[in-house]
C-alpha atoms as a PDB file:
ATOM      1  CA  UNK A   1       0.000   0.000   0.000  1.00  0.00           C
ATOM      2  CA  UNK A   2       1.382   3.447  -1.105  1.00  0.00           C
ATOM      3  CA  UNK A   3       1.678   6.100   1.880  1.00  0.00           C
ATOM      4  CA  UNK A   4       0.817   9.769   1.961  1.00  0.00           C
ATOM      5  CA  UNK A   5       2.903  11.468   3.509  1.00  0.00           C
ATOM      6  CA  UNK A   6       2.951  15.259   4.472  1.00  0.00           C
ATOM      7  CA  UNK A   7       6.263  16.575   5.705  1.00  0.00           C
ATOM      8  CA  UNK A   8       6.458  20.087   7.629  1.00  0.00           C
ATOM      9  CA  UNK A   9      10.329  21.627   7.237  1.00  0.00           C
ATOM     10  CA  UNK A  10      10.848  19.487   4.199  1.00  0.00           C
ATOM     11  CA  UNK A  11      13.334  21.568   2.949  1.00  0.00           C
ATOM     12  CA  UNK A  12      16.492  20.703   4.878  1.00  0.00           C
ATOM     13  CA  UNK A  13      18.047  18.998   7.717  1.00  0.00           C
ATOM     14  CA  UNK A  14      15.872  16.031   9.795  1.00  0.00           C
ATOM     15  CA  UNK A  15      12.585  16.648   7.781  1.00  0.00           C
ATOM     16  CA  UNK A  16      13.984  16.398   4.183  1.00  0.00           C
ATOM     17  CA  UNK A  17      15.877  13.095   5.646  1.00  0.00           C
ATOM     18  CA  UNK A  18      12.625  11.731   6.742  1.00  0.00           C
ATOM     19  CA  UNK A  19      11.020  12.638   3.445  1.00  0.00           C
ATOM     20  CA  UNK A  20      13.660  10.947   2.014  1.00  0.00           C
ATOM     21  CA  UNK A  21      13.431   7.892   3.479  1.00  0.00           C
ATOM     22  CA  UNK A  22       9.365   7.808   3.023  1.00  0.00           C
ATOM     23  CA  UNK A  23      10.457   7.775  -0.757  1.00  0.00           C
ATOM     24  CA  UNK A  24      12.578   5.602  -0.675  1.00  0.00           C
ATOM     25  CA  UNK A  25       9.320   2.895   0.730  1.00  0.00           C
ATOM     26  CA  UNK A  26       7.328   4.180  -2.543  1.00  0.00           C
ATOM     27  CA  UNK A  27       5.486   7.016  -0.638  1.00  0.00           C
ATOM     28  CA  UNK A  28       3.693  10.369  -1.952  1.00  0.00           C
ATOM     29  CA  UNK A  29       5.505  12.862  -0.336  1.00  0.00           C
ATOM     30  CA  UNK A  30       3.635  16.481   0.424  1.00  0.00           C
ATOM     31  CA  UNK A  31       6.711  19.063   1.334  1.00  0.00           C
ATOM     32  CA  UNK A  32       5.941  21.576   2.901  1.00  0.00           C
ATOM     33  CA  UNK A  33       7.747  24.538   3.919  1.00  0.00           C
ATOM     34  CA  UNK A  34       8.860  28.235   3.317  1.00  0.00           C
ATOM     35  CA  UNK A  35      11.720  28.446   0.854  1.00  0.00           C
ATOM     36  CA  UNK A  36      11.105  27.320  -2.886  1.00  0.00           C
ATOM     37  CA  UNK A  37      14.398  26.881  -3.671  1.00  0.00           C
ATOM     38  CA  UNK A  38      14.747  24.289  -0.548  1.00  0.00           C
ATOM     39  CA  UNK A  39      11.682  22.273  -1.310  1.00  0.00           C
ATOM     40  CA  UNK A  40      12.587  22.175  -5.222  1.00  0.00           C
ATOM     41  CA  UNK A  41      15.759  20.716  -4.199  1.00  0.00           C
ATOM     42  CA  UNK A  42      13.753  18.294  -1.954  1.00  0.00           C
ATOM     43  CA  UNK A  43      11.695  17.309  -4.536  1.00  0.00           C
ATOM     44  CA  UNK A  44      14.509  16.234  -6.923  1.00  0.00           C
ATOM     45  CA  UNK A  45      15.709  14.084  -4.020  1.00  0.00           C
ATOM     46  CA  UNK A  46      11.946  12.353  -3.401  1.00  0.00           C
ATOM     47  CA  UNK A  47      11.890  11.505  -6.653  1.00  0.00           C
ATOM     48  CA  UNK A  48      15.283   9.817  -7.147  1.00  0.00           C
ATOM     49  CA  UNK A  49      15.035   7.878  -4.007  1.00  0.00           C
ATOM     50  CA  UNK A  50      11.259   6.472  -5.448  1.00  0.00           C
ATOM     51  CA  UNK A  51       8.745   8.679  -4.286  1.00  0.00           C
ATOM     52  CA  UNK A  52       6.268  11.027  -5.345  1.00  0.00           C
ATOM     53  CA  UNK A  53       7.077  14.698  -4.596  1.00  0.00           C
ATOM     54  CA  UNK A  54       4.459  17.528  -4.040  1.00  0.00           C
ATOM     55  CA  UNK A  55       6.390  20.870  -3.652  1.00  0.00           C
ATOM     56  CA  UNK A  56       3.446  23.112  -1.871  1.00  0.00           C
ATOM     57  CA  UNK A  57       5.321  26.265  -0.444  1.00  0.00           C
ATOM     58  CA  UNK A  58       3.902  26.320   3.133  1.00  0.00           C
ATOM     59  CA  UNK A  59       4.380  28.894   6.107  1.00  0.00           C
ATOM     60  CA  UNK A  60       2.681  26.447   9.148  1.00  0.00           C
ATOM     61  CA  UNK A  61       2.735  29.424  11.601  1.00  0.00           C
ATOM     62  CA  UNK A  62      -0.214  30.360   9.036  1.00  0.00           C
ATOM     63  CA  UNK A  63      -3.153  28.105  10.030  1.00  0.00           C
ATOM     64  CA  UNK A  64      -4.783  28.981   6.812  1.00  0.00           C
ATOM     65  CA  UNK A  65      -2.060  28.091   4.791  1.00  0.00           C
ATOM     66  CA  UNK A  66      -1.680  24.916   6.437  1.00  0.00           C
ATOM     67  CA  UNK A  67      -5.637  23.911   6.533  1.00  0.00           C
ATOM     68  CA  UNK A  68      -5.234  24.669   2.172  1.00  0.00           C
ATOM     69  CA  UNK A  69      -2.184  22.569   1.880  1.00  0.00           C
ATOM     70  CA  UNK A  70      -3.666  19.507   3.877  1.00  0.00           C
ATOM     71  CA  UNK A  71      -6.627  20.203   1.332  1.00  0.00           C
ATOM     72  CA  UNK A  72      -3.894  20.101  -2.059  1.00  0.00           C
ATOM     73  CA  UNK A  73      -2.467  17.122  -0.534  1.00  0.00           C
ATOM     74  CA  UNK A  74      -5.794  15.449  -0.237  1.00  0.00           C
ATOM     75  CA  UNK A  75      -6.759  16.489  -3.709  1.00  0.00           C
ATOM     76  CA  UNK A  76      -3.547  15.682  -5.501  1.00  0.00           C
ATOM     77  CA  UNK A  77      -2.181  12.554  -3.692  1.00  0.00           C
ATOM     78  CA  UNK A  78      -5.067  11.032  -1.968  1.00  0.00           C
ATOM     79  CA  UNK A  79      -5.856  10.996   2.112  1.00  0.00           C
ATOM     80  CA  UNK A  80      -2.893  11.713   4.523  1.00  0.00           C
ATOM     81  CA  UNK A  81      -1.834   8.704   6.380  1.00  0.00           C
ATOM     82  CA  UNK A  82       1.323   9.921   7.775  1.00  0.00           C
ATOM     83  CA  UNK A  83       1.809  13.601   8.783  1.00  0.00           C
ATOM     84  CA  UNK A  84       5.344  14.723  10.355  1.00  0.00           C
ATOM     85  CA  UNK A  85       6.200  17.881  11.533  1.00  0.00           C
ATOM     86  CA  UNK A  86       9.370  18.886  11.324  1.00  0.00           C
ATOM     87  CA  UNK A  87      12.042  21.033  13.179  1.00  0.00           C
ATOM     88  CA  UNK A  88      14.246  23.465  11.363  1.00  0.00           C
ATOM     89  CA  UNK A  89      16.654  25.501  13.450  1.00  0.00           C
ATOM     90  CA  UNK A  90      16.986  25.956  17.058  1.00  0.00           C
ATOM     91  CA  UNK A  91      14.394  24.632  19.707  1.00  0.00           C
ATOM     92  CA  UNK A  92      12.595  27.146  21.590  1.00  0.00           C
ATOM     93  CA  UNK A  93      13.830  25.930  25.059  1.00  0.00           C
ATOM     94  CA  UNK A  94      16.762  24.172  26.456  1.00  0.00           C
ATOM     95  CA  UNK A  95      17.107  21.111  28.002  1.00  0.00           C
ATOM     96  CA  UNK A  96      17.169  21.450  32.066  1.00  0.00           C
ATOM     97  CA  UNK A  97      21.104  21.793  32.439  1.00  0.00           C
ATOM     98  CA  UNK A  98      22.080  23.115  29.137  1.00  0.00           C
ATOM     99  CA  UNK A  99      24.452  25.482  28.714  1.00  0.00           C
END
């Protein structure tokens, strides 16, 4: 059974890794995220490892933006069976004894 997958931060680091490996299993990969040039690059990868990219340019502090790219994905690829949010960049609090 192919996957849908939706992927928050797609563009780089732990989230385009994880959308990476969800290709490589055959998936439809949504990628979601702010910078175009990221998420093209993304895309390119999806595709080689076996998956289905969707490039959908996405800022998620935007609820509305988010609500119409669940929609796209859902039109496009079919219903979302896996959705992963991803972190990009620094967390907003430190572990209890971090320097």
């Amino acid at each position: 059974m192919t996957q849908t997958v939706v992927i928050t931060g797609a563009s780089a680091g732990i989230a385009r890794a994880t959308a990476i490996q969800f290709a490589a299993r055959g998936a439809k990969v949504a990628l979601l995220a702010r910078g175009h040039a990221g998420l093209e690059a993304a895309a390119k990868d999806v595709q080689s490892a076996g998956g289905t990219p969707l490039v959908i340019p996405t800022d998620v502090a935007d609820a509305e933006q988010v609500e119409r790219a669940a929609e796209r994905v859902e039109a496009e690829l079919g219903p979302i069976d896996v959705w992963v949010n991803g972190l990009r960049g620094r967390p907003a609090a430190q572990p209890v004894g971090a320097p």
